[in-house]
Protein backbone atom coordinates (compact mmCIF):
# COMPACT_ATOMS: atom_id res chain seq x y z
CA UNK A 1 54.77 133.36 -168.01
CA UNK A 2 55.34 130.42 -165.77
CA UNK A 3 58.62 129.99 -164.22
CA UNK A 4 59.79 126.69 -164.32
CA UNK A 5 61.88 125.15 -161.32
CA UNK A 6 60.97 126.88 -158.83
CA UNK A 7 62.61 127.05 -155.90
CA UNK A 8 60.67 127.37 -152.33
CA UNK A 9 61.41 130.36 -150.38
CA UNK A 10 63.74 129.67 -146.95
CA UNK A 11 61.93 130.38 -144.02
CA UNK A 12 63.64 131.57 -141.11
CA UNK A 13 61.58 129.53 -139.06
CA UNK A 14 64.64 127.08 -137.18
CA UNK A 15 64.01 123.63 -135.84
CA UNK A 16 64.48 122.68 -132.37
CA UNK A 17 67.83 120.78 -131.47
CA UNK A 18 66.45 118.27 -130.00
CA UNK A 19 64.16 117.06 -132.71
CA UNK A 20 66.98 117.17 -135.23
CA UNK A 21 69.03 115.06 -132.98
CA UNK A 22 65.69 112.22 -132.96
CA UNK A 23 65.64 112.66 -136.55
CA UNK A 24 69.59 112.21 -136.91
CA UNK A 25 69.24 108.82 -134.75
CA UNK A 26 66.60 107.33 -136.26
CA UNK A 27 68.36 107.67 -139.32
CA UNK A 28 71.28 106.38 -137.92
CA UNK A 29 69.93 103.40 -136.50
CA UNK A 30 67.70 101.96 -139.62
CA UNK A 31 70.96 102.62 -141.98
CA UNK A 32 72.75 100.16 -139.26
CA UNK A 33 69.39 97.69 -139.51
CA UNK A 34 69.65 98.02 -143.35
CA UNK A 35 73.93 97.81 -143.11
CA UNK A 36 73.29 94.53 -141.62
CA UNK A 37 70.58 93.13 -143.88
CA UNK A 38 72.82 93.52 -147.21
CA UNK A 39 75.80 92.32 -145.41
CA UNK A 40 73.76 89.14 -144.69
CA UNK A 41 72.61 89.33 -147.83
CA UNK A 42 76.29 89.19 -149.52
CA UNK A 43 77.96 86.76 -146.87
CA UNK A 44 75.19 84.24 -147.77
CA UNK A 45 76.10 85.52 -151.91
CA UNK A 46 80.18 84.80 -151.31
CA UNK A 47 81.28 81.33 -152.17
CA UNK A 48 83.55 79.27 -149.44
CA UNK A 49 86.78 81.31 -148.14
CA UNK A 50 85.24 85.19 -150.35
CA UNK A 51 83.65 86.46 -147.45
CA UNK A 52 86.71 87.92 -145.33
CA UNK A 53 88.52 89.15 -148.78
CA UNK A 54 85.59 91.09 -149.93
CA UNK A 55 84.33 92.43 -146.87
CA UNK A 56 88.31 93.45 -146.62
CA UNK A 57 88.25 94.79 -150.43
CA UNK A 58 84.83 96.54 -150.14
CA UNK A 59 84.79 97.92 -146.63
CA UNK A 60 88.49 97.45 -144.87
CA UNK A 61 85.82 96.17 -142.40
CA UNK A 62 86.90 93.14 -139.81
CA UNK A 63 84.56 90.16 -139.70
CA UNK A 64 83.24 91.40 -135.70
CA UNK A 65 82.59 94.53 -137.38
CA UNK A 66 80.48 92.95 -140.11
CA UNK A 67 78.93 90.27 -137.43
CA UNK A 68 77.93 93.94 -135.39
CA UNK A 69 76.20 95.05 -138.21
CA UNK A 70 74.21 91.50 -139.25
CA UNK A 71 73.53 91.17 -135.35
CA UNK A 72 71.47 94.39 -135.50
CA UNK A 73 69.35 93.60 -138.48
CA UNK A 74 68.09 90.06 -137.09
């Protein structure tokens, strides 16, 4: 009988600090490169006078915030 779902066994093998800390900024920085791209994205999407009341209703982000953000991706 085949058991379906199987979960792997934990190791007890532990990872050193120092690479999870690489792999937690690289994350961080291409979520702030991708942050920036759909913020773009939208701000180019928002018709006169919507940008600044949906970045508000969305994110209770200010506009440098935003402009941060798009500055990274380009």
């Amino acid at each position: 009988m085949t058991r379906r779902n199987k979960k792997p066994k934990p190791t007890n093998a532990k990872r050193n600090l120092n690479i999870i800390a690489s792999d937690i900024h690289s994350l961080e920085r291409r979520n702030v490169f991708d942050v920036g791209a759909l913020l773009i994205e939208a701000k180019d999407a928002c018709e006169h006078g919507e940008w600044m009341d949906w970045l508000e209703a969305e994110f209770d982000w200010s506009d440098s915030t935003a402009n941060n953000y798009m500055n990274a991706s380009i």
